[in-house]
PDB file of N, CA and C in Angstrom:
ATOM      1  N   UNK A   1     -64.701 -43.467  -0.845  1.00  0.00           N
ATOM      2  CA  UNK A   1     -65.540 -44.618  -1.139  1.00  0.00           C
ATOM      3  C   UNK A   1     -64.662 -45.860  -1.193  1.00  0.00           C
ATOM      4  N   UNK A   2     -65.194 -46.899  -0.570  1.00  0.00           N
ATOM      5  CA  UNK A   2     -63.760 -48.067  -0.464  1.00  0.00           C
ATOM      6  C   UNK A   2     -65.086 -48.943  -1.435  1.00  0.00           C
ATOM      7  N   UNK A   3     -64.027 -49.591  -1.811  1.00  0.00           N
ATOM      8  CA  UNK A   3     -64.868 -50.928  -2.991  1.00  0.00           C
ATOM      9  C   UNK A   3     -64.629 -52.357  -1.792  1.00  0.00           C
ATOM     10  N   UNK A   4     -65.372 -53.255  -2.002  1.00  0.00           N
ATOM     11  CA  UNK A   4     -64.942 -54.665  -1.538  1.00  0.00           C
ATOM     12  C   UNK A   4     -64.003 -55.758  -2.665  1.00  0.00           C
ATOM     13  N   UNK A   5     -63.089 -55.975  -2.289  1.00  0.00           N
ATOM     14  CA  UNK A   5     -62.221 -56.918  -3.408  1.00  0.00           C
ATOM     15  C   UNK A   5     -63.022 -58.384  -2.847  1.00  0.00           C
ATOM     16  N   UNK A   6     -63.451 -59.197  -3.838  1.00  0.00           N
ATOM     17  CA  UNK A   6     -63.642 -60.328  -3.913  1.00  0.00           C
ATOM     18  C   UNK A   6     -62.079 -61.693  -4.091  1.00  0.00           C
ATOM     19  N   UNK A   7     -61.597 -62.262  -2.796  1.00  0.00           N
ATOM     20  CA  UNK A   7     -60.725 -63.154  -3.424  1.00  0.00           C
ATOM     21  C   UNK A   7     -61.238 -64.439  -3.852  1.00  0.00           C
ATOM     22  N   UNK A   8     -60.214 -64.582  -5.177  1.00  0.00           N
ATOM     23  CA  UNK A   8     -61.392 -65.315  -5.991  1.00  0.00           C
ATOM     24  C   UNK A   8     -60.178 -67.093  -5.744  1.00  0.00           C
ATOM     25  N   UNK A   9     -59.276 -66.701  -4.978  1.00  0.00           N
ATOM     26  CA  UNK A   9     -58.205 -68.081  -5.059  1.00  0.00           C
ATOM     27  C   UNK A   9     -58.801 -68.792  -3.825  1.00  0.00           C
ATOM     28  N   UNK A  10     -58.769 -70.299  -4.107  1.00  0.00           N
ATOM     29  CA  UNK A  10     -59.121 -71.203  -2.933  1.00  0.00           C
ATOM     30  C   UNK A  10     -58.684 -71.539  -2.023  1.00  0.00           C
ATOM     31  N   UNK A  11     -57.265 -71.165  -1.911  1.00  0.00           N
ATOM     32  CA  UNK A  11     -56.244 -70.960  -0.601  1.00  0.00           C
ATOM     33  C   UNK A  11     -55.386 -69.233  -0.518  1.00  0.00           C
ATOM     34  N   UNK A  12     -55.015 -69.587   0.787  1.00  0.00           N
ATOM     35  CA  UNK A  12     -54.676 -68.062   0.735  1.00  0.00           C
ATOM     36  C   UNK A  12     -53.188 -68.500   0.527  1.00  0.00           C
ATOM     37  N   UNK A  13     -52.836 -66.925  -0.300  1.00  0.00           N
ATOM     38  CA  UNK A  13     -50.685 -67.288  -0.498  1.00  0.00           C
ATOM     39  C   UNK A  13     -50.358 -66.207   0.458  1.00  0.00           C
ATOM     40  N   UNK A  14     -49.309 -66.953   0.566  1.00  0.00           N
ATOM     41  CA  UNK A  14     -48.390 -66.108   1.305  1.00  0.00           C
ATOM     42  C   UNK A  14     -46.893 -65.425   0.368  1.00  0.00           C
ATOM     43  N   UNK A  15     -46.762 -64.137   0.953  1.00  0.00           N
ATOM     44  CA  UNK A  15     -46.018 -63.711   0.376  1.00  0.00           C
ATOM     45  C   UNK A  15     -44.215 -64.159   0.765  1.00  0.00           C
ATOM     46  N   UNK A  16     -43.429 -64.243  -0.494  1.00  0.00           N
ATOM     47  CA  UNK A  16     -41.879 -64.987  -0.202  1.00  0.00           C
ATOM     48  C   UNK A  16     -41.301 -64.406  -1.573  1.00  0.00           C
ATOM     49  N   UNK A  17     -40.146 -64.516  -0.782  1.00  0.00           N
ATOM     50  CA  UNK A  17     -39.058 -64.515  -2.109  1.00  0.00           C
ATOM     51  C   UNK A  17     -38.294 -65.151  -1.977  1.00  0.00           C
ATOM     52  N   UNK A  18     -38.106 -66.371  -3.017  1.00  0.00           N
ATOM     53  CA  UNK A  18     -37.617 -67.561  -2.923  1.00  0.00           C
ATOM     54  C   UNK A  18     -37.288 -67.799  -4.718  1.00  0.00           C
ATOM     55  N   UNK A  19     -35.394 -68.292  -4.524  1.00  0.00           N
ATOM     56  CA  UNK A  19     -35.267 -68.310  -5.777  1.00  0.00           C
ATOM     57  C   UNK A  19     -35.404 -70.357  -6.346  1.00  0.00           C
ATOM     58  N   UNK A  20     -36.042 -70.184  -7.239  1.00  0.00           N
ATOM     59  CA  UNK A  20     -36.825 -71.339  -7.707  1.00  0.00           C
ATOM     60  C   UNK A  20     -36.382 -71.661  -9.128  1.00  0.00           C
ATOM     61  N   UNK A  21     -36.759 -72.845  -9.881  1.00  0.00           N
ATOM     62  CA  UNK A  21     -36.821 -73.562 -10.938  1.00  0.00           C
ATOM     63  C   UNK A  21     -38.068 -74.132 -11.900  1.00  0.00           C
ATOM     64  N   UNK A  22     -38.132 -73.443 -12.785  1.00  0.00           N
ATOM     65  CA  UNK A  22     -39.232 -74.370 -13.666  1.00  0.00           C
ATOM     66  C   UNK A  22     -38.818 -75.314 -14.555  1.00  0.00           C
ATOM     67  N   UNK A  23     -38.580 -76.368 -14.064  1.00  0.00           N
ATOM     68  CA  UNK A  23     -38.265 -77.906 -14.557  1.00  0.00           C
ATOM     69  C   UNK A  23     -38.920 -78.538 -15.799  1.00  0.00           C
ATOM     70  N   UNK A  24     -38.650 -78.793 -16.941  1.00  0.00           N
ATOM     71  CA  UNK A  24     -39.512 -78.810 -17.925  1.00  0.00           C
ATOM     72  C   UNK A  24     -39.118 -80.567 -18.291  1.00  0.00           C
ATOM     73  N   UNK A  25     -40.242 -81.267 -18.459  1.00  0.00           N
ATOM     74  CA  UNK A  25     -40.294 -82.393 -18.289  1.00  0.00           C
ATOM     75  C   UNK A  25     -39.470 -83.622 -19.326  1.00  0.00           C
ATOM     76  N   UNK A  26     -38.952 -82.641 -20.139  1.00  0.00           N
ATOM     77  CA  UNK A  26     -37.949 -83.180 -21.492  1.00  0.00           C
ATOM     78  C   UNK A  26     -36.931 -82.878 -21.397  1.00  0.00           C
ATOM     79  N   UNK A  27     -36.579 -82.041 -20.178  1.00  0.00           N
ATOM     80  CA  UNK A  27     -35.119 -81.575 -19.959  1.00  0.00           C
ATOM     81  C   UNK A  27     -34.876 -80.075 -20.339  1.00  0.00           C
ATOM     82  N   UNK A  28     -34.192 -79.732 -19.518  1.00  0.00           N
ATOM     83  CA  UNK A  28     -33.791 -77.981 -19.387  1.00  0.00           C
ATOM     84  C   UNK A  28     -34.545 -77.611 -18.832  1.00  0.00           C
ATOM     85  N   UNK A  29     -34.967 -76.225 -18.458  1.00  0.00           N
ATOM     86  CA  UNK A  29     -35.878 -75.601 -17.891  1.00  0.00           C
ATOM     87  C   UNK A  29     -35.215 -73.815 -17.402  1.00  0.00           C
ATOM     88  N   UNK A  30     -36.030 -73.063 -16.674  1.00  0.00           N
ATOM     89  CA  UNK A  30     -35.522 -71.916 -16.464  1.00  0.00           C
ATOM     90  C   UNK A  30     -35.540 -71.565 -14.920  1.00  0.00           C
ATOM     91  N   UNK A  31     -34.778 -70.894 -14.213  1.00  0.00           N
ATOM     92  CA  UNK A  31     -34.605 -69.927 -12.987  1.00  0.00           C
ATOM     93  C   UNK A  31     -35.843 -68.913 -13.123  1.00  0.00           C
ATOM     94  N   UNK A  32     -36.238 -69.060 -11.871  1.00  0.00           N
ATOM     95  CA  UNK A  32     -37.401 -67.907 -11.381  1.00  0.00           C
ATOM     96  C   UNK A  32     -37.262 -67.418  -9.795  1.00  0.00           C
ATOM     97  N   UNK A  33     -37.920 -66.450  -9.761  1.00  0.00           N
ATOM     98  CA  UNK A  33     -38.225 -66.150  -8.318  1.00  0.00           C
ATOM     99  C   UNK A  33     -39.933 -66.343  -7.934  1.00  0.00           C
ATOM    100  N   UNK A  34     -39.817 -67.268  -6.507  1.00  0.00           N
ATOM    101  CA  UNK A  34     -41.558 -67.403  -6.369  1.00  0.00           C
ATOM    102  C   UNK A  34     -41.385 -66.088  -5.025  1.00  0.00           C
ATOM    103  N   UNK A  35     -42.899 -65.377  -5.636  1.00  0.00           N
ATOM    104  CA  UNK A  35     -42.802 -64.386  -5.149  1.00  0.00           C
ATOM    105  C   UNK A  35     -44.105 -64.733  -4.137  1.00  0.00           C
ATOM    106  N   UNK A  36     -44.881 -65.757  -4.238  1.00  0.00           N
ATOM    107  CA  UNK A  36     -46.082 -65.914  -3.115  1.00  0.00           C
ATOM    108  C   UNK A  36     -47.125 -67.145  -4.054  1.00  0.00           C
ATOM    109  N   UNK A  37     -47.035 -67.917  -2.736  1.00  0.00           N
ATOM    110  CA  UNK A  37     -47.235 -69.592  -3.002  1.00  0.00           C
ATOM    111  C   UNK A  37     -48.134 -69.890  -1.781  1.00  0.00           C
ATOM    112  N   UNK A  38     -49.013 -71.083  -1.734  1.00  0.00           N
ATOM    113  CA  UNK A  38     -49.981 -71.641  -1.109  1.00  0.00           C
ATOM    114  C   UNK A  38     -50.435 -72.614  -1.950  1.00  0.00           C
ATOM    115  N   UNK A  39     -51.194 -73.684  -0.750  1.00  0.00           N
ATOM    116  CA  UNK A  39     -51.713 -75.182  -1.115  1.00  0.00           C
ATOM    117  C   UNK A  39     -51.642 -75.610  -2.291  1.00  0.00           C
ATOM    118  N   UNK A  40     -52.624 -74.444  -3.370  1.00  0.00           N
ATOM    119  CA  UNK A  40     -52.936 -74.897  -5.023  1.00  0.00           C
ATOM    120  C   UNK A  40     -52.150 -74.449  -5.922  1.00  0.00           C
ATOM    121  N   UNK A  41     -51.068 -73.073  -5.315  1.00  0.00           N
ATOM    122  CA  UNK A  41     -50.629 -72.246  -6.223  1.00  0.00           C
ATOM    123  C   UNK A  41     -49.528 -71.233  -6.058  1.00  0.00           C
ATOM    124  N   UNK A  42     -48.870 -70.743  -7.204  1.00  0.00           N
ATOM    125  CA  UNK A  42     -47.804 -69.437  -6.768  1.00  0.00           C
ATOM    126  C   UNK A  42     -47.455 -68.857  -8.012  1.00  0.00           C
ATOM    127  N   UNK A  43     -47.273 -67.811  -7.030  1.00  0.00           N
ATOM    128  CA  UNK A  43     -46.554 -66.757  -8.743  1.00  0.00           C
ATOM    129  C   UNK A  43     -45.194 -66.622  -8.832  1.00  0.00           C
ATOM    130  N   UNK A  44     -44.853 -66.622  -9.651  1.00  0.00           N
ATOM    131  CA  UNK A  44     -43.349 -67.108  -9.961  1.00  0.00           C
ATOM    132  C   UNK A  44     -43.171 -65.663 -11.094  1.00  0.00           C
ATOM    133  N   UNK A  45     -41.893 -65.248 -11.365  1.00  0.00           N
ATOM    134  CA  UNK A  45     -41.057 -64.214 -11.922  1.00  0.00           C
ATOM    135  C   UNK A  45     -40.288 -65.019 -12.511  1.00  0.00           C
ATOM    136  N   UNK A  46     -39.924 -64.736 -14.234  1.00  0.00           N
ATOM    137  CA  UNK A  46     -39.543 -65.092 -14.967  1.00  0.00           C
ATOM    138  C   UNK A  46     -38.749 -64.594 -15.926  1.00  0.00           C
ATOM    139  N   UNK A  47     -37.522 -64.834 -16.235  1.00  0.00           N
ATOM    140  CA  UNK A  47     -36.693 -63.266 -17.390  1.00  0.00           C
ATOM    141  C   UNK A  47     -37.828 -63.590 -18.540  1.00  0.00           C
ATOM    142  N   UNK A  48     -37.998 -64.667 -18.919  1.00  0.00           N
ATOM    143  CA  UNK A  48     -38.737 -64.445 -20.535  1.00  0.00           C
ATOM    144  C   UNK A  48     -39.635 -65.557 -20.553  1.00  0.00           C
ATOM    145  N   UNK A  49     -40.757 -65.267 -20.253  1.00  0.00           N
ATOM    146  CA  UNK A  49     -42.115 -66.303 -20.250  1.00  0.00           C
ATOM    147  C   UNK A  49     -42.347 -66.648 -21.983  1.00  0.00           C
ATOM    148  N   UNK A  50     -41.898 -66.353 -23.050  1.00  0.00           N
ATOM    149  CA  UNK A  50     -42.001 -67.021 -23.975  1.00  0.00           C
ATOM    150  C   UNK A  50     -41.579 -68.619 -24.319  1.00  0.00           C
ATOM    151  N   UNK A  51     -42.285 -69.604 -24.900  1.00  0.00           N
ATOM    152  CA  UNK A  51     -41.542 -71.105 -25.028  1.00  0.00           C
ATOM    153  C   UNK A  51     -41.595 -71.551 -24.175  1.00  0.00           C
ATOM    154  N   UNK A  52     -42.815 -71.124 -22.942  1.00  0.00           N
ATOM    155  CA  UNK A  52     -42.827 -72.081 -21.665  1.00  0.00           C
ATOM    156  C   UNK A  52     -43.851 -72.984 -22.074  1.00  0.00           C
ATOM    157  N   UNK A  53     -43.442 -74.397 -21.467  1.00  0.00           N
ATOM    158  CA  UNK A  53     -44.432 -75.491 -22.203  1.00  0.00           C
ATOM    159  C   UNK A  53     -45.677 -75.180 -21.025  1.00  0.00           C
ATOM    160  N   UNK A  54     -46.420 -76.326 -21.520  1.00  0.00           N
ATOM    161  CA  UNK A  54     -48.366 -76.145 -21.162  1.00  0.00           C
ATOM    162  C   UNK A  54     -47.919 -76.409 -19.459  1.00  0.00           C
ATOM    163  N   UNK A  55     -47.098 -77.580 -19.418  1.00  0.00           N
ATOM    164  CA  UNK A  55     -46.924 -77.619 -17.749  1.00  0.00           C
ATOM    165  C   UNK A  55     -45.588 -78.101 -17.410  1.00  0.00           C
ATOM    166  N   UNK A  56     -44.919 -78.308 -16.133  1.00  0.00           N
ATOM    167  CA  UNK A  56     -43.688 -78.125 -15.872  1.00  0.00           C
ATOM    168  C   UNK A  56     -43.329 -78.594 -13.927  1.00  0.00           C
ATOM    169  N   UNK A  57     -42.163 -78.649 -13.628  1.00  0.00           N
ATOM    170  CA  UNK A  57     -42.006 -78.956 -12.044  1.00  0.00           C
ATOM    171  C   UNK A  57     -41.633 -77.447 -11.638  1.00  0.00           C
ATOM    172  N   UNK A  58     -42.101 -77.058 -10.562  1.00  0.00           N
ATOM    173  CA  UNK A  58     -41.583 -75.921 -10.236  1.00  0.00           C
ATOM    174  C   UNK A  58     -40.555 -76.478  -8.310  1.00  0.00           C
ATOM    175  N   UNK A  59     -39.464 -76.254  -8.535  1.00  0.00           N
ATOM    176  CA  UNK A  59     -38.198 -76.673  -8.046  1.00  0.00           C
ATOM    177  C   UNK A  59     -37.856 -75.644  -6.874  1.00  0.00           C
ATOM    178  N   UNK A  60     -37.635 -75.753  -5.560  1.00  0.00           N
ATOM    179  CA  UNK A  60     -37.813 -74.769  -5.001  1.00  0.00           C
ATOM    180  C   UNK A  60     -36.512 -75.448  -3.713  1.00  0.00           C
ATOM    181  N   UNK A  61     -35.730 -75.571  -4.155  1.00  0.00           N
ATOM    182  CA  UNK A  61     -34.183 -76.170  -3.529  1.00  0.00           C
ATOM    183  C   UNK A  61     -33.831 -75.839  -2.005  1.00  0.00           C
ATOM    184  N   UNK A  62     -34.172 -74.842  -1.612  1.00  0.00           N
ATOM    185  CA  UNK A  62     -33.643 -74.129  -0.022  1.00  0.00           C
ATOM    186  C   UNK A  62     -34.961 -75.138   0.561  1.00  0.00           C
ATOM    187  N   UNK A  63     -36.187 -75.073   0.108  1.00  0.00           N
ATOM    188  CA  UNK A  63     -36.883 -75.934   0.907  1.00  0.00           C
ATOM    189  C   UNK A  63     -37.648 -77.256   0.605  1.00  0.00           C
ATOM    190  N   UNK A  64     -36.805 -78.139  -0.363  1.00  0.00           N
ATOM    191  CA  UNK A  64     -36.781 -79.539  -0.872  1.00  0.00           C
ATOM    192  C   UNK A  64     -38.086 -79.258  -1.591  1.00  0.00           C
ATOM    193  N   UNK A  65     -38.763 -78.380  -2.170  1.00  0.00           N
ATOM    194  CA  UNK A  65     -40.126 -78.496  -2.625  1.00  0.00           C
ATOM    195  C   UNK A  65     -39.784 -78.800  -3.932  1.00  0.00           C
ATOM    196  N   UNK A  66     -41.293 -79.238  -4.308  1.00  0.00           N
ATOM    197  CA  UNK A  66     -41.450 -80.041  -5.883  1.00  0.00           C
ATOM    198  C   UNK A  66     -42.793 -80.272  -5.887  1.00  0.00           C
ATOM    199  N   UNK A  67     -43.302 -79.595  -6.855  1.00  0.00           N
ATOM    200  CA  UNK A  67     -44.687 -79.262  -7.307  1.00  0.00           C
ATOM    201  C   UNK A  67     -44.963 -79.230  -9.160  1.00  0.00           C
ATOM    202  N   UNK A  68     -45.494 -80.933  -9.046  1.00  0.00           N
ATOM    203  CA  UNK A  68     -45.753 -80.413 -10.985  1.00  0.00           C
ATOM    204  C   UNK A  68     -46.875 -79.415 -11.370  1.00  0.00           C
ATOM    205  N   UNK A  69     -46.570 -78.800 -11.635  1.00  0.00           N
ATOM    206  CA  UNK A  69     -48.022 -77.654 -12.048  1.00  0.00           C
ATOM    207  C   UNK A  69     -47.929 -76.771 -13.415  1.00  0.00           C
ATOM    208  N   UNK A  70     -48.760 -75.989 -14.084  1.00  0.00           N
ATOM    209  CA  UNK A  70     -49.191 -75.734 -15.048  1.00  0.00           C
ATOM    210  C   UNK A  70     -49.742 -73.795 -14.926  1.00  0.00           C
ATOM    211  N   UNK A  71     -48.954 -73.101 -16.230  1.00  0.00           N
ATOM    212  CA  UNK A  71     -49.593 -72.001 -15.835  1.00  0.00           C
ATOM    213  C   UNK A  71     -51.124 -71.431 -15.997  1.00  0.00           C
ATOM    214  N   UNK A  72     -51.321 -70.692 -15.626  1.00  0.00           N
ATOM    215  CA  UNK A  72     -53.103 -70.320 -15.476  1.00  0.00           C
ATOM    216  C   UNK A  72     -53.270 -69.268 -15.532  1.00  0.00           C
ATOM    217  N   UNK A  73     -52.207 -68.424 -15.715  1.00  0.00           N
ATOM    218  CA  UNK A  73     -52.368 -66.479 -16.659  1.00  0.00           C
ATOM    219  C   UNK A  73     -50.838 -66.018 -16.049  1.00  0.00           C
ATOM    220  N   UNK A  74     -50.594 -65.096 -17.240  1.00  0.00           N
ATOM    221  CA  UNK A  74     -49.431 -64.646 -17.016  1.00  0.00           C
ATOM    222  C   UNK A  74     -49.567 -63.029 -17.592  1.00  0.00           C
ATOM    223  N   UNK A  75     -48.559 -62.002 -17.200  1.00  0.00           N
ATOM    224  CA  UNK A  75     -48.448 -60.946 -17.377  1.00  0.00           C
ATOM    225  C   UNK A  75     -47.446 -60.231 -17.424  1.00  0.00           C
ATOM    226  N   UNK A  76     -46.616 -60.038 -18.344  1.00  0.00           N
ATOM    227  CA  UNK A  76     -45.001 -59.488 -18.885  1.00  0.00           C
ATOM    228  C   UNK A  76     -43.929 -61.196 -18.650  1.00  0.00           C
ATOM    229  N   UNK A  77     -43.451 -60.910 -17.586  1.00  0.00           N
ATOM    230  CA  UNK A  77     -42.705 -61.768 -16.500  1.00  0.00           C
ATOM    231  C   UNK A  77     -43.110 -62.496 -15.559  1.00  0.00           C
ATOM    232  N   UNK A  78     -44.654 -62.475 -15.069  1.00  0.00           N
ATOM    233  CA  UNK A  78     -45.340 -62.633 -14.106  1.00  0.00           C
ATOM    234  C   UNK A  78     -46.276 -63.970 -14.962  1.00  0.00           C
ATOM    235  N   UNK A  79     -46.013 -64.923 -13.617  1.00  0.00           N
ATOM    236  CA  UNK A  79     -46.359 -66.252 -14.184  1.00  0.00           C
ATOM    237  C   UNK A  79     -47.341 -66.775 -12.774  1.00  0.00           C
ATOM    238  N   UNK A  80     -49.020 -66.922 -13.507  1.00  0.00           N
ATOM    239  CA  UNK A  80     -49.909 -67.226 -12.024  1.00  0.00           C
ATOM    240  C   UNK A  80     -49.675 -69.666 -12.292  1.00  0.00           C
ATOM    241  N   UNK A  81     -49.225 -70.080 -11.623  1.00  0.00           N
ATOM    242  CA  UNK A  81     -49.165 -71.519 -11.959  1.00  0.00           C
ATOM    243  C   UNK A  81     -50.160 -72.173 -11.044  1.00  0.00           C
ATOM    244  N   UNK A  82     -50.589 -73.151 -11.130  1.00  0.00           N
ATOM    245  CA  UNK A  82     -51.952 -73.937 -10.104  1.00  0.00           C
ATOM    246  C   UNK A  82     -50.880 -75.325 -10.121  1.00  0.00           C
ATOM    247  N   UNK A  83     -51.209 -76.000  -9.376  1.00  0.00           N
ATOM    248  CA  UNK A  83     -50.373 -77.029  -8.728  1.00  0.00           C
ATOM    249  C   UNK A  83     -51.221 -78.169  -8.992  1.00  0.00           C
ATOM    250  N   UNK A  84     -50.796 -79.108  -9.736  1.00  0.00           N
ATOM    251  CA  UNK A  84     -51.644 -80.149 -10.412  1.00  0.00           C
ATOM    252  C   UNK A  84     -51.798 -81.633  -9.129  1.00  0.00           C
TER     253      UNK A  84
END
């Protein structure tokens, strides 16, 4: 029996592994890996998602990117962010 998955995101991501930055707007911030990103959004890998502020730059250096955005659910290490 196959089920139908509903995608519920407004652009499609593509999958990457790309090592990245969450830039925190008062200074400091932490190293991540974005693991799959598109137009509105990406999920990013994190050693310790605790003390992450409400929103942040996510820094993506190999390909000059810079995106202020904000997270929108997370799970252990696993950080879903929307792109403001």
């Amino acid at each position: 029996m196959s089920e139908n998955i509903i995608e519920k995101r407004a652009a499609t991501r593509h999958r990457v592994l790309k090592g990245g930055r969450l830039a925190f707007h008062g200074g400091g911030g932490v190293d991540c890996t974005v693991r799959n990103i598109s137009q509105t959004g990406a999920r990013v890998d994190v050693a310790n998602p605790v003390g992450l502020p409400d929103s942040f730059t996510l820094l993506i250096e190999a390909d000059q990117f810079m995106r202020h955005c904000h997270p929108v659910w997370s799970h252990d290490t696993h950080i879903g962010v929307a792109f403001d």
